[in-house]
Protein backbone atom coordinates (compact mmCIF):
# COMPACT_ATOMS: atom_id res chain seq x y z
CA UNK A 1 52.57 18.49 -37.50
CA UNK A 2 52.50 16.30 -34.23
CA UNK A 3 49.73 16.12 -32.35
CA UNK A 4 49.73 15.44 -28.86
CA UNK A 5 47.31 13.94 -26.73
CA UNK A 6 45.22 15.75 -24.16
CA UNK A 7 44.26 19.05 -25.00
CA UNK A 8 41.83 18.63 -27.83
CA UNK A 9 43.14 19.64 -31.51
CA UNK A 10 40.59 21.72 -32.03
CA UNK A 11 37.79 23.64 -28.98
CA UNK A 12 34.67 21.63 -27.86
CA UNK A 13 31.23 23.38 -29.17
CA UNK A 14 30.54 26.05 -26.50
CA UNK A 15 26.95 25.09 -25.72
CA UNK A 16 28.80 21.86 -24.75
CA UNK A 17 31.20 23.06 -21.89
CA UNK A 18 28.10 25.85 -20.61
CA UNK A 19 25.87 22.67 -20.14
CA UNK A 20 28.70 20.54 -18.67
CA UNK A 21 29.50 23.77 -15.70
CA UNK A 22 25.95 24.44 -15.15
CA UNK A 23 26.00 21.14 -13.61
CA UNK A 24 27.91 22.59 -10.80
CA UNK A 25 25.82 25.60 -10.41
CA UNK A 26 22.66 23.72 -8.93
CA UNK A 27 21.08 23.32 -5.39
CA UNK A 28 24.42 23.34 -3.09
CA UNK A 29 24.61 22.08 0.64
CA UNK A 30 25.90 25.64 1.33
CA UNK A 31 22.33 27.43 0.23
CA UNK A 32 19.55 28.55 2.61
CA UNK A 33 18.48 25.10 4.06
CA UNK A 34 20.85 23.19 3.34
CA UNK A 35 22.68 20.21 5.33
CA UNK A 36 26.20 21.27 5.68
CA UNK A 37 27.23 20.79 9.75
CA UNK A 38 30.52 20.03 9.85
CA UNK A 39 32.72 22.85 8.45
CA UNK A 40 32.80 26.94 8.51
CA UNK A 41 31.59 27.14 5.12
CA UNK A 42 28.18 28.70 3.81
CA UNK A 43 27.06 30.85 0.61
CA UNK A 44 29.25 33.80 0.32
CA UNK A 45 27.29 37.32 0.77
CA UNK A 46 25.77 38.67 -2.61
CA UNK A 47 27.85 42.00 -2.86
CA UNK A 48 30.79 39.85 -2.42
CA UNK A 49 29.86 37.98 -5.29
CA UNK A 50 29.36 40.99 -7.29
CA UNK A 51 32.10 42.70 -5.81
CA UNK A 52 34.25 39.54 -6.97
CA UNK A 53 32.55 39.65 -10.19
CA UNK A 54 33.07 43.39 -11.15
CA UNK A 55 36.94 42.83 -11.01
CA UNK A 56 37.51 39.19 -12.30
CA UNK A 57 37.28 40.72 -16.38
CA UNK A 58 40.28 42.60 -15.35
CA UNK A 59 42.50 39.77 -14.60
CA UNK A 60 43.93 42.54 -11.76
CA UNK A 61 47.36 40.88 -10.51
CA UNK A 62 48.36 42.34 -6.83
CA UNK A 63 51.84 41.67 -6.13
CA UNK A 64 53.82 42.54 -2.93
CA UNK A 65 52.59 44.43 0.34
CA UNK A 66 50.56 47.25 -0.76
CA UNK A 67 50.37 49.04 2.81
CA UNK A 68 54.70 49.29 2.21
CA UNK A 69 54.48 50.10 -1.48
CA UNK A 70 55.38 53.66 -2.35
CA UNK A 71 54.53 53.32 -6.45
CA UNK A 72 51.22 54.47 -7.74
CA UNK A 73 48.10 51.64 -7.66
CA UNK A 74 45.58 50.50 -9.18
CA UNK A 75 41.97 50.86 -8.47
CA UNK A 76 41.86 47.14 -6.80
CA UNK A 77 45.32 48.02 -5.50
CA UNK A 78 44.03 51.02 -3.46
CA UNK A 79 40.82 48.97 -2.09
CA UNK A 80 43.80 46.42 -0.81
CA UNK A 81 45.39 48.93 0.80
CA UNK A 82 41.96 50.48 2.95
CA UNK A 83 41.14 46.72 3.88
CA UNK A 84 44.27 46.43 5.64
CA UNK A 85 44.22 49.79 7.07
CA UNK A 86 40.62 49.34 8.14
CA UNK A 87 40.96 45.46 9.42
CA UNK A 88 44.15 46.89 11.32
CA UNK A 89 42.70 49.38 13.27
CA UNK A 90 39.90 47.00 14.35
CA UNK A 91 42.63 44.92 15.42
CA UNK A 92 43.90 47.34 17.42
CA UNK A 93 46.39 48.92 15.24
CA UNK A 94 45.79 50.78 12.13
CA UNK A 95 49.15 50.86 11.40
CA UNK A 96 49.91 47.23 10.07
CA UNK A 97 51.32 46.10 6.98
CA UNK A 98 49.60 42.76 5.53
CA UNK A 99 48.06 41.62 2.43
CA UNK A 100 44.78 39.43 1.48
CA UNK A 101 46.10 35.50 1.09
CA UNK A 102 44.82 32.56 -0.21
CA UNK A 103 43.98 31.72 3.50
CA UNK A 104 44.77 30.64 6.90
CA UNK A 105 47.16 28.47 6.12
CA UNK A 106 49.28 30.77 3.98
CA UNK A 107 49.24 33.39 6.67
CA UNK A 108 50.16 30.73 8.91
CA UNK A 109 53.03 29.90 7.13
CA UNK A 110 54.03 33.90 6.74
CA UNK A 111 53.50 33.88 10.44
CA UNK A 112 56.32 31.49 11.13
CA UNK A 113 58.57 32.39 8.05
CA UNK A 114 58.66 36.21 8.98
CA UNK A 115 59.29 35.10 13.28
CA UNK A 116 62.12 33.02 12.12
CA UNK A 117 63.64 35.61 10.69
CA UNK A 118 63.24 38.08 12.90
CA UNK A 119 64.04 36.02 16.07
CA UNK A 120 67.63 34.86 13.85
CA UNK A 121 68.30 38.62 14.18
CA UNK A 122 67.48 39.11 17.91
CA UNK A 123 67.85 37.52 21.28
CA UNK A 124 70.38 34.81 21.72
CA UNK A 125 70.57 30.73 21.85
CA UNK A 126 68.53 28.54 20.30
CA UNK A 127 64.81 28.98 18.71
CA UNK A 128 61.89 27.20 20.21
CA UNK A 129 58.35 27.36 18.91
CA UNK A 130 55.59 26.30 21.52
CA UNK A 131 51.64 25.11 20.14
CA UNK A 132 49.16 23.05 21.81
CA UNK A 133 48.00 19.49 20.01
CA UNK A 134 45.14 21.00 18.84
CA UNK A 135 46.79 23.70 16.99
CA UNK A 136 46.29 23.72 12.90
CA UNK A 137 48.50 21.44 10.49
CA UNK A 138 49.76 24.52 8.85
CA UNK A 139 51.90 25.44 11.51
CA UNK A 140 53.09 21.46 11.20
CA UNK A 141 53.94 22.53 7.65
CA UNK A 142 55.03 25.53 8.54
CA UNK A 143 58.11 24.26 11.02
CA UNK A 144 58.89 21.86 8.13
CA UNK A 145 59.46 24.65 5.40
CA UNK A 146 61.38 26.64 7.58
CA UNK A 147 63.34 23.54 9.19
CA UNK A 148 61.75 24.63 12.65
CA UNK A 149 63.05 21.41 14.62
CA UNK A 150 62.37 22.45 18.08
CA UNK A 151 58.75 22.10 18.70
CA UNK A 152 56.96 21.98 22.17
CA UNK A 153 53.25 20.88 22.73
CA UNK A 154 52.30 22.92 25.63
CA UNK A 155 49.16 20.86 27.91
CA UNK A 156 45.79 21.92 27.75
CA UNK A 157 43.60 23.28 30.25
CA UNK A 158 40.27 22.07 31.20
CA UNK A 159 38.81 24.55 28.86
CA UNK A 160 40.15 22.84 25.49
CA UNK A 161 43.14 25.79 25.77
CA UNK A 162 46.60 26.31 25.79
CA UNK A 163 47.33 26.13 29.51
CA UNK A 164 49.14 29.51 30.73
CA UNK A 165 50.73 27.76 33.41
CA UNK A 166 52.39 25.34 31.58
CA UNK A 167 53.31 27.42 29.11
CA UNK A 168 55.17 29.71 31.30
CA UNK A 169 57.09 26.94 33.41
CA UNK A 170 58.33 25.16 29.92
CA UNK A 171 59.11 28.92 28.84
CA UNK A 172 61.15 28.89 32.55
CA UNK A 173 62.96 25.64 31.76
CA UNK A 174 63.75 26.52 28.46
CA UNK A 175 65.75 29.67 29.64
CA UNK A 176 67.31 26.99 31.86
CA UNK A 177 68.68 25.10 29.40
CA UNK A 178 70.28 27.98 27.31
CA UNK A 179 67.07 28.66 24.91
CA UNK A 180 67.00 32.64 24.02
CA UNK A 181 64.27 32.92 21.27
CA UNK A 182 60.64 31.82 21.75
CA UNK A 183 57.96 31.60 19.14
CA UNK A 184 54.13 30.92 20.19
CA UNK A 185 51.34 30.12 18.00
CA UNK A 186 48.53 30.87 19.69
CA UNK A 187 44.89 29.94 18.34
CA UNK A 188 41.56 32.07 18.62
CA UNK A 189 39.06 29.20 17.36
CA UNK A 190 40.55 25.75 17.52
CA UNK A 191 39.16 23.93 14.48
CA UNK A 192 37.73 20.80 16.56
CA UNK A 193 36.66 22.34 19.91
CA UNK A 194 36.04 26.15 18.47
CA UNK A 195 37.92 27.07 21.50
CA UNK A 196 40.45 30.23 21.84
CA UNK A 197 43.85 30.57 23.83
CA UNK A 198 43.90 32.88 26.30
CA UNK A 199 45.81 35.68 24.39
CA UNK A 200 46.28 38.22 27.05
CA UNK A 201 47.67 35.57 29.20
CA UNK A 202 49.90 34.42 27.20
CA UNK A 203 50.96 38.24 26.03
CA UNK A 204 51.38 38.58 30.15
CA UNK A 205 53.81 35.46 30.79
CA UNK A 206 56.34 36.39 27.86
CA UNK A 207 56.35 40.53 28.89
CA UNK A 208 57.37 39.08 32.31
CA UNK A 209 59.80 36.83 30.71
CA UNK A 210 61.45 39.22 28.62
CA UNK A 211 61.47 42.21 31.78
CA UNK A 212 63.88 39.37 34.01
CA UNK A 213 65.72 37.69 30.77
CA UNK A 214 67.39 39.16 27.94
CA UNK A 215 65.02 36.59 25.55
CA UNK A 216 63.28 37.65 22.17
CA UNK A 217 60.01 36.39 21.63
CA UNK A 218 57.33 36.54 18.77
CA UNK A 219 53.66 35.97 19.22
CA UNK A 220 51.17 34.89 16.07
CA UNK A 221 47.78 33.94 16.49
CA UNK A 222 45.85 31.59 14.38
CA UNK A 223 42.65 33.34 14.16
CA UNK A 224 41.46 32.17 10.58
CA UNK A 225 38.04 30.91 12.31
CA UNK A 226 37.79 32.84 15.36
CA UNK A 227 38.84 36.39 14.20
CA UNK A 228 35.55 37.03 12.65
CA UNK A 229 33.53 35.50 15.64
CA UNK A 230 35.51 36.39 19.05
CA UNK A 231 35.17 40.13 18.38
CA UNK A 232 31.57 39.99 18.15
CA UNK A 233 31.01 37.81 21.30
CA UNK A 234 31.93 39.77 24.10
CA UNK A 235 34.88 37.59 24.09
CA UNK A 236 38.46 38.26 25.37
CA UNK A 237 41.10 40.67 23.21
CA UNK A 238 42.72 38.26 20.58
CA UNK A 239 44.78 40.69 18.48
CA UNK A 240 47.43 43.82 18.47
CA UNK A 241 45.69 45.18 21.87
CA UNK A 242 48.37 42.54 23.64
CA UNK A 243 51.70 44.08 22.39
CA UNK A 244 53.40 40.79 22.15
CA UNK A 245 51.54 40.13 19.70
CA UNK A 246 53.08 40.12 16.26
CA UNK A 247 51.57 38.85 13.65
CA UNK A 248 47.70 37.37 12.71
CA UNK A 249 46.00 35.70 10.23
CA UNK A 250 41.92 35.60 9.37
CA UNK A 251 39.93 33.91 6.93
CA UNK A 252 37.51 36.13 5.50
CA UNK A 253 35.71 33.27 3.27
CA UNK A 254 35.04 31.20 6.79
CA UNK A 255 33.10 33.38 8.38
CA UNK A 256 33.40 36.81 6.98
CA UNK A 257 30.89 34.88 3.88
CA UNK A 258 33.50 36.32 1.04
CA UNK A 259 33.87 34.11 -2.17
CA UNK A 260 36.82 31.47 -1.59
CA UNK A 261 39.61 32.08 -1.53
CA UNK A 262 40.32 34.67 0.67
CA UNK A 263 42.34 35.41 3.68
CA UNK A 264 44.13 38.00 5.97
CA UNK A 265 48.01 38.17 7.30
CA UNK A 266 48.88 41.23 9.39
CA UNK A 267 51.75 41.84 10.84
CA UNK A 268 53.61 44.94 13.07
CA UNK A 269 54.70 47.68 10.82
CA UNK A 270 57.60 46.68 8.86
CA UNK A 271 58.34 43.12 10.13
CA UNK A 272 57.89 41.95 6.39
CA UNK A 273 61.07 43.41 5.77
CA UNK A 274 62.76 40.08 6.94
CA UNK A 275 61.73 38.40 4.16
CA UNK A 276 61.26 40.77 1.22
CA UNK A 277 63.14 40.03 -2.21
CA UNK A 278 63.57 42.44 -4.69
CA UNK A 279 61.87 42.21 -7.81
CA UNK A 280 64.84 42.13 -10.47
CA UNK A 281 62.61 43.20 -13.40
CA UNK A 282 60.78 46.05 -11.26
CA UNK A 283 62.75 48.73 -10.27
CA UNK A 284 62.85 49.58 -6.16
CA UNK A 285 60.04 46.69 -5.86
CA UNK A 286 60.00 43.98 -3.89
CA UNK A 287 58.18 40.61 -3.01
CA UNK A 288 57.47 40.11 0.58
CA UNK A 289 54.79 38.21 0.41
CA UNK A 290 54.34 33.63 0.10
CA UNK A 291 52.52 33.31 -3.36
CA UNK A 292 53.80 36.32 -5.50
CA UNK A 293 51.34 37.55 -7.53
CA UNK A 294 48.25 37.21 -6.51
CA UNK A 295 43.84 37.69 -7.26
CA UNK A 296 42.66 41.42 -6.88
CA UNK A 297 39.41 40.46 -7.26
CA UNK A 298 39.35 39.01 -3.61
CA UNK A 299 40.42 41.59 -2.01
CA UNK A 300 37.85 43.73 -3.62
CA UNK A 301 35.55 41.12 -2.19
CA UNK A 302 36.82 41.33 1.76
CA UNK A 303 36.24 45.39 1.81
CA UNK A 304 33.03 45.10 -0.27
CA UNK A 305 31.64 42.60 2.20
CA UNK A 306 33.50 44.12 5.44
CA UNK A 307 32.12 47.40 4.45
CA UNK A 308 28.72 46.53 3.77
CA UNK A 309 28.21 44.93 6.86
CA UNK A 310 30.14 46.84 9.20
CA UNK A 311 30.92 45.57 13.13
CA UNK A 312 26.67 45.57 13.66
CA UNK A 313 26.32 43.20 10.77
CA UNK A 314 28.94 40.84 11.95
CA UNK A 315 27.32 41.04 15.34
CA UNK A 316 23.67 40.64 14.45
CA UNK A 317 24.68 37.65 12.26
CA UNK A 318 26.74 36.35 14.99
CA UNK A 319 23.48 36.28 17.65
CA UNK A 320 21.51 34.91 15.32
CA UNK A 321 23.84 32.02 15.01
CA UNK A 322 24.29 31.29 18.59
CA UNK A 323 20.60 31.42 18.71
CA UNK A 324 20.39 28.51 16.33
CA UNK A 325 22.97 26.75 17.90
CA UNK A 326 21.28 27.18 21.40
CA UNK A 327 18.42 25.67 20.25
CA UNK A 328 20.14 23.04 18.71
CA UNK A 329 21.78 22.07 22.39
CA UNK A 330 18.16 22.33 24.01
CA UNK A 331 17.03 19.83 21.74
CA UNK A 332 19.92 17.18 21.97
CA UNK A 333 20.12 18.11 25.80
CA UNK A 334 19.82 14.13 27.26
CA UNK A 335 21.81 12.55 24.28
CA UNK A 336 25.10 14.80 23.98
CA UNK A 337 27.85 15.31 26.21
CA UNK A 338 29.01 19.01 25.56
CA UNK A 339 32.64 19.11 24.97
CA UNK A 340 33.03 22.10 24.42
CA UNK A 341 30.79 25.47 24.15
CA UNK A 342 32.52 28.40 23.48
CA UNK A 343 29.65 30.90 23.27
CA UNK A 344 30.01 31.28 19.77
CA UNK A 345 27.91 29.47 16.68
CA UNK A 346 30.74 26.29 17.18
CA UNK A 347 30.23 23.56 19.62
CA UNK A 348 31.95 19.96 19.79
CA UNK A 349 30.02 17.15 20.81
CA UNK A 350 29.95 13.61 22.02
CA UNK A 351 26.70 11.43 21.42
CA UNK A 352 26.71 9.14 24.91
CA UNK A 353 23.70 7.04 23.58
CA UNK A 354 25.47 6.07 20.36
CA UNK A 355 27.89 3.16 20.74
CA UNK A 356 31.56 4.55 20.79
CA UNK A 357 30.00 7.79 20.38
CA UNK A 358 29.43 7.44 16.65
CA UNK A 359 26.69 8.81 14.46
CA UNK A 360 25.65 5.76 11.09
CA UNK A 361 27.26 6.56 8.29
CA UNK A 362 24.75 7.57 6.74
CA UNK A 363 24.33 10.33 8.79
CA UNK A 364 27.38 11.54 9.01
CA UNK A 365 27.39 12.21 5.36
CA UNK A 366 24.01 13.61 5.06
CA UNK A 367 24.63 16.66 7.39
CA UNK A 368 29.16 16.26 6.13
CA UNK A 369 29.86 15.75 9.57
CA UNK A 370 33.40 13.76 10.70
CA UNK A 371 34.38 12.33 13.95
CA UNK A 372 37.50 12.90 16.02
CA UNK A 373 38.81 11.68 19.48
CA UNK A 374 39.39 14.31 22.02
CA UNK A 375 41.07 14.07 25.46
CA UNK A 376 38.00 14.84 27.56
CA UNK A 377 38.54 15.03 31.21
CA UNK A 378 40.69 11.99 31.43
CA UNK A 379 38.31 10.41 29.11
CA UNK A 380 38.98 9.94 25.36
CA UNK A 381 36.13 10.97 23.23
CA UNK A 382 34.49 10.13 19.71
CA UNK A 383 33.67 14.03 18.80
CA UNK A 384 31.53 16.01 16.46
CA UNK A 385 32.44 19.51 15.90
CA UNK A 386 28.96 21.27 14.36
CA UNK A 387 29.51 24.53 12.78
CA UNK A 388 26.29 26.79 12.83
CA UNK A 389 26.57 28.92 9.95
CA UNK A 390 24.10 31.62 7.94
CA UNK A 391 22.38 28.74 5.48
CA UNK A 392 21.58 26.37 8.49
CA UNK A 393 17.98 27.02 9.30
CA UNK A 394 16.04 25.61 12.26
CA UNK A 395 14.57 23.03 10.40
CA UNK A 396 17.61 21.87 9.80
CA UNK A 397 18.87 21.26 12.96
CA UNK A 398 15.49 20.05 14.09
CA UNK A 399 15.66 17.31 11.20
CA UNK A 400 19.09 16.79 12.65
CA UNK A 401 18.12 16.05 16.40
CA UNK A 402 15.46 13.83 15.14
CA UNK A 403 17.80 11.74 13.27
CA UNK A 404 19.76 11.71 16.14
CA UNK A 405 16.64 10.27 18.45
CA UNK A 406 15.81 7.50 15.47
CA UNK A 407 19.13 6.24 15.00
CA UNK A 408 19.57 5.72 19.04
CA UNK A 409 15.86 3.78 19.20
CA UNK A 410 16.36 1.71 15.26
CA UNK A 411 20.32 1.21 16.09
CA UNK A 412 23.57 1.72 14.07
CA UNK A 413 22.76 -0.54 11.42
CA UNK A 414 19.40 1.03 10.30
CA UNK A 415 19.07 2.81 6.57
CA UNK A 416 17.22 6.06 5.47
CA UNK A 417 14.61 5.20 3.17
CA UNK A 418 15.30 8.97 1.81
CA UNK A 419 18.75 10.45 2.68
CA UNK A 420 17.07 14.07 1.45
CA UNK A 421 14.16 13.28 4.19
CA UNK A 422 15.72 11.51 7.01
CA UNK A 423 12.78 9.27 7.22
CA UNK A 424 14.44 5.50 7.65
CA UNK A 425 13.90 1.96 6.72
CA UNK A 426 13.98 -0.11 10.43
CA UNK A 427 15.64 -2.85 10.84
């Protein structure tokens, strides 16, 4: 017999490989306390854990769009089915279809995919999809897998937004110049600036659009970090309430705290019809979803955690948050420039005592934090974007903001004695 490299010939001792994945198991930047700024991530909720748990033994494989599936489910299968019914009439229309993804960017991509197809099928002329240059690199990846060649950055506004005005006058030109089918992606929560697009604006400019132009249009918003948060700020209406829009996608393990990975695509009733295949081995069944078959056990996860917590939850979490984060500003009031501030627990910063805006190394990777430049008015800007989530306590950010101070007095160079303690060895 041959025997091959790589796999082992026979299995490693199992007290071996417990000991070796324990190692992973220990104190994480993502528990109470710890030092993770930079990105919507934190410890998912406990009954989502259990929730994922309780259905991982069974391997459960969901497969297709389970709000369009006439067949018999599964226990898992039915849960499915009640999380998109539930999520869609809190999105203002309880009649979607969807499924739970793998995340933003693969609801993204379904966003696009299923608009392409529909807007082949309707309007007239060419096919023009409009973002801003903050929008996410799915959609980037998105055009490219559905050879989307026509793509327009619309300008921003002052307030880190697409700019409605703009966006209707390149909407006007386009109609001009013989274009008949318009695709916007628009974004509630920008990953840099936290900022949203003004949905109902945008939902206004293509209805009046469409009423003087025989056009076809599709609208999909990006809300895989705002579409937890926006809802519970008081903020504006970024879902099926606008009837342009078509299509959304959320991302329940940002901050809805379920077990990665775990997102949300909803669409209008029946628009996943444009890119269904049958299933040749199932009878009457078809695929009209990205992935195929995919993890019951997370969607278990989004209605045990959705459930549990309910629109109070979300909202009680959500003040608390913006709490922190106000206290955070109050304390870095003199040394930040607030870029942007969009009343929820995200806010982008530039540090105007730091030379070129820049935090030390060493800081940026004790509290993960990356820069960026942002267009600023008129200025360009070395940014921080600081995500406030549940496991950030306000000793944490108070250790932050005195790093902050020490590394403006001891300058760039200077090295933390402790990275765990912040305390620093002077130059």
């Amino acid at each position: 017999m041959t025997i091959l490299p790589g796999l082992p010939v026979e299995g490693a001792d199992e007290n071996t490989i417990i000991e070796r994945i324990r190692a992973g198991s220990r104190k994480s930047r993502r528990d109470p306390g710890g030092r993770l700024l930079g990105y919507p991530h934190t410890r998912p909720h406990p009954i989502g854990i259990e929730a994922f748990k309780a259905y991982l033994r069974y391997n459960t494989n969901h497969v297709g769009t389970l709000t369009r599936a006439s067949q018999e489910t599964t226990a898992s299968r039915t849960i499915e089915r009640e999380l998109i019914r539930m999520m869609g009439a809190f999105y203002g229309d309880s009649s979607v279809d969807g499924y739970v993804t793998s995340g933003g960017t693969e609801g993204n991509v379904m966003g696009v995919w299923i608009a392409r197809q529909f807007l082949r099928q309707s309007g007239y002329g060419e096919m023009v999809l409009f973002k801003t240059s903050l929008t996410h690199q799915s959609i980037d990846k998105a055009c490219s897998l559905n050879s989307i060649a026509c793509v327009r950055d619309v300008a921003l506004n002052e307030d880190h937004a697409m700019d409605p005005q703009r966006l209707e006058e390149q909407i006007e030109h386009h109609i001009r110049a013989g274009y008949g089918r318009f695709l916007v992606i628009a974004t509630a929560g920008y990953t840099t600036t936290g900022t949203a697009d003004s949905i109902e604006a945008i939902n206004g400019i293509l209805e009046r659009a469409s009423s003087r132009k025989a056009i076809a249009h599709y609208l999909h918003v990006d809300a895989a970090i705002g579409g937890l948060v926006y809802p519970f700020c008081g903020q504006q209406k970024i879902d099926f309430r606008n009837a342009c829009v078509r299509s959304m996608t959320v991302d329940p393990h940002k901050m809805g705290y379920v077990p990665l990975s775990a997102g949300l695509f909803l669409c209008r009733k029946d628009l996943q019809k444009h890119i269904s295949i049958p299933i040749r081995y199932a009878n009457g069944q078809v695929d009209d979803t990205l992935i195929g078959s995919r993890n019951g056990a997370a969607a278990v996860a989004c209605w045990a955690v959705f459930s549990r917590l309910g629109q109070q939850g979300f909202r009680r979490i959500m003040d608390t948050l913006v709490r922190k984060k106000t206290f955070l500003l109050r304390r870095l009031m003199d040394r930040v420039t607030v870029v942007s501030d969009p009343g929820t627990n995200m806010v982008c910063l530039h540090f105007k005592n730091l030379p070129g805006g820049r935090l030390p190394d060493w800081l940026e990777k004790k509290y993960l934090l990356e820069s960026f430049s942002l267009a600023s008015q008129k200025r360009l800007l070395r940014c921080y974007k600081i995500y406030v989530m549940p496991h950030v306590t306000r000793s944490v950010l108070e250790e932050f903001a005195t790093d902050v101070a020490a590394s403006e007095s001891a300058g760039p160079q200077a090295q933390p004695e402790n990275p765990q303690t912040g305390s620093r060895r002077l130059p």
